[in-house]
Protein backbone atom coordinates (compact mmCIF):
# COMPACT_ATOMS: atom_id res chain seq x y z
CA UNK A 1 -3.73 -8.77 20.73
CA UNK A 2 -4.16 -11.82 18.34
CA UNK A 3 -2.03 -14.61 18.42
CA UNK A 4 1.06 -14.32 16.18
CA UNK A 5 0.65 -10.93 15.60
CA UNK A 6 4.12 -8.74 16.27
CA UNK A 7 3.73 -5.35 18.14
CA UNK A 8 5.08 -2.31 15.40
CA UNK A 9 6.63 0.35 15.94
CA UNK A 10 6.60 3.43 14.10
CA UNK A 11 9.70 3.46 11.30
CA UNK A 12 11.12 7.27 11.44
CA UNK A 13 10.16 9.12 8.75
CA UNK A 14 12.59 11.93 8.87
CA UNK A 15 10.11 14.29 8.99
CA UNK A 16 10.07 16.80 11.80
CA UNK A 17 6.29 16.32 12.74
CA UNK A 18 6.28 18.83 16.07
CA UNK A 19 7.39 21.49 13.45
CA UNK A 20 4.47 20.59 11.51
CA UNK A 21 2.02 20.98 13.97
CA UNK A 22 3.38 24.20 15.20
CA UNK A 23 2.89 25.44 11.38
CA UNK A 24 -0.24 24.16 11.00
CA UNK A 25 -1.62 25.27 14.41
CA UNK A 26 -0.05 29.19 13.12
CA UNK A 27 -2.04 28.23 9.76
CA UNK A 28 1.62 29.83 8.65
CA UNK A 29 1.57 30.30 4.97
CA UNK A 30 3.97 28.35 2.74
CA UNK A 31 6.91 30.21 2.03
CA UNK A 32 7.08 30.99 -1.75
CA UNK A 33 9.55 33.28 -3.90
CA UNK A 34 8.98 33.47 -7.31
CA UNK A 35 11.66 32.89 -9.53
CA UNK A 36 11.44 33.33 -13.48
CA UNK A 37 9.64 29.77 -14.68
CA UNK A 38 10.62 27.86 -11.34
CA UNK A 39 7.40 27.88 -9.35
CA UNK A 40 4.28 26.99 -11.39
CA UNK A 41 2.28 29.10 -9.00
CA UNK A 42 1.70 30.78 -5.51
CA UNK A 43 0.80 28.21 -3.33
CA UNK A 44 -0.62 30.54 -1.13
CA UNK A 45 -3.08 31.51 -3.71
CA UNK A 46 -6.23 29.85 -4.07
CA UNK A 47 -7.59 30.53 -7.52
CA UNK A 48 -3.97 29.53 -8.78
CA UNK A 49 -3.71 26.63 -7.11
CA UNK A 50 -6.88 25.68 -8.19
CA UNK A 51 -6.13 27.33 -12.47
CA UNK A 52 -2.71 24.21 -11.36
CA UNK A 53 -4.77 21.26 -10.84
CA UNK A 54 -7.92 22.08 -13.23
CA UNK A 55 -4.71 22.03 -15.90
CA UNK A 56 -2.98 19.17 -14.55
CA UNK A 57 -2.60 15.87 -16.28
CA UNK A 58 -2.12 13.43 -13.61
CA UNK A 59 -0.58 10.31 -15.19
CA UNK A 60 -0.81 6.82 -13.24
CA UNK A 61 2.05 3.71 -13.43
CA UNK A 62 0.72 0.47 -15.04
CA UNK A 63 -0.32 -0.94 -12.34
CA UNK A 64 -1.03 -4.72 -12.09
CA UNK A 65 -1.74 -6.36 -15.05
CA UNK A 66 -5.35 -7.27 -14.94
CA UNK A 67 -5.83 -11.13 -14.01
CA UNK A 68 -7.35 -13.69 -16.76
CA UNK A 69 -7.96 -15.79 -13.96
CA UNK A 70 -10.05 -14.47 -10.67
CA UNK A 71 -9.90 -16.33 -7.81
CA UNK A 72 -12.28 -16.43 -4.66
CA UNK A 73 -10.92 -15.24 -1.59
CA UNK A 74 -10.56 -18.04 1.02
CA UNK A 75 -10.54 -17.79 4.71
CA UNK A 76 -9.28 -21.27 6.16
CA UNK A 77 -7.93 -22.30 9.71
CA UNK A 78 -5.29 -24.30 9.90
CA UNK A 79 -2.82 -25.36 12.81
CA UNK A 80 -0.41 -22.89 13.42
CA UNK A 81 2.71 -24.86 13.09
CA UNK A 82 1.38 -25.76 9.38
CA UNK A 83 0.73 -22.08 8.81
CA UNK A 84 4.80 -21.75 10.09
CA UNK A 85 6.13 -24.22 7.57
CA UNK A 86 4.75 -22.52 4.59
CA UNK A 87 5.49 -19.26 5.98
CA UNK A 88 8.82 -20.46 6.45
CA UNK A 89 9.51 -21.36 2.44
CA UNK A 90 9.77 -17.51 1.84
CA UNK A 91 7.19 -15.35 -0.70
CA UNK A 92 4.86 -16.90 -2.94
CA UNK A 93 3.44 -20.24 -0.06
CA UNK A 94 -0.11 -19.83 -0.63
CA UNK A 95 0.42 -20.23 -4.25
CA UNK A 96 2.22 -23.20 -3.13
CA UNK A 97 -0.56 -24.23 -1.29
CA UNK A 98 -2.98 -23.81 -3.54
CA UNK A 99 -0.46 -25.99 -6.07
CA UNK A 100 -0.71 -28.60 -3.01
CA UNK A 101 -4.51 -28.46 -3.08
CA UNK A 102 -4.72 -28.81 -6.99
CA UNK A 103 -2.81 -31.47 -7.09
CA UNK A 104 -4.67 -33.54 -4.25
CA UNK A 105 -8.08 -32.70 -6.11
CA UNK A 106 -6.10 -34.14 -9.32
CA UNK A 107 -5.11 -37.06 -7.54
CA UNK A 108 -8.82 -37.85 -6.55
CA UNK A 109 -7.69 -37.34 -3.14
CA UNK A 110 -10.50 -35.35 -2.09
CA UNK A 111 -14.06 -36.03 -3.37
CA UNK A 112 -16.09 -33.53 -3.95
């Protein structure tokens, strides 16, 4: 295990998975009574399932807005205490380090 690196542990789900695998290991069919305009279809049928999706208009979220700006990826090392402190000032520290670096190349501080 890499340095740093915290062990996880599975967060419960909620979902009964042993039930699941004994229903999928029966290839059980999904239970389905139709009501009047409730169920869009048998799931347990294939050419209706398939009539569903052929008909279905899948629409996606926004998203992330698309970046005027693309930056290169960087892979750095750097001691780990440094790494810490940055850490340590919450969300958004590599944008503060890359305001650090900025202003250093401003500065003249580093020559290129």
């Amino acid at each position: 295990m890499r340095a740093g690196k915290k062990p996880t542990e599975p967060k419960p789900t909620g979902t009964n998975w042993q039930r699941v695998k004994n229903e999928t290991a029966a290839d059980a069919a999904v239970a389905h009574a139709p009501t009047a305009d409730a169920d869009p279809y048998d799931p347990n049928d294939p050419a209706a399932v398939a009539a569903f999706w052929a008909s279905a208009n899948i629409k996606r979220g926004p998203g992330r807005p698309p970046s005027t700006l693309t930056r290169p990826t960087l892979n750095m090392r750097s001691d780990a205490d440094v790494l810490a402190a940055f850490k340590a000032t919450g969300p958004g520290w590599q944008t503060r380090i890359n305001a650090l670096l900025r202003d250093a190349v401003t500065r003249g501080a580093v020559k290129g």
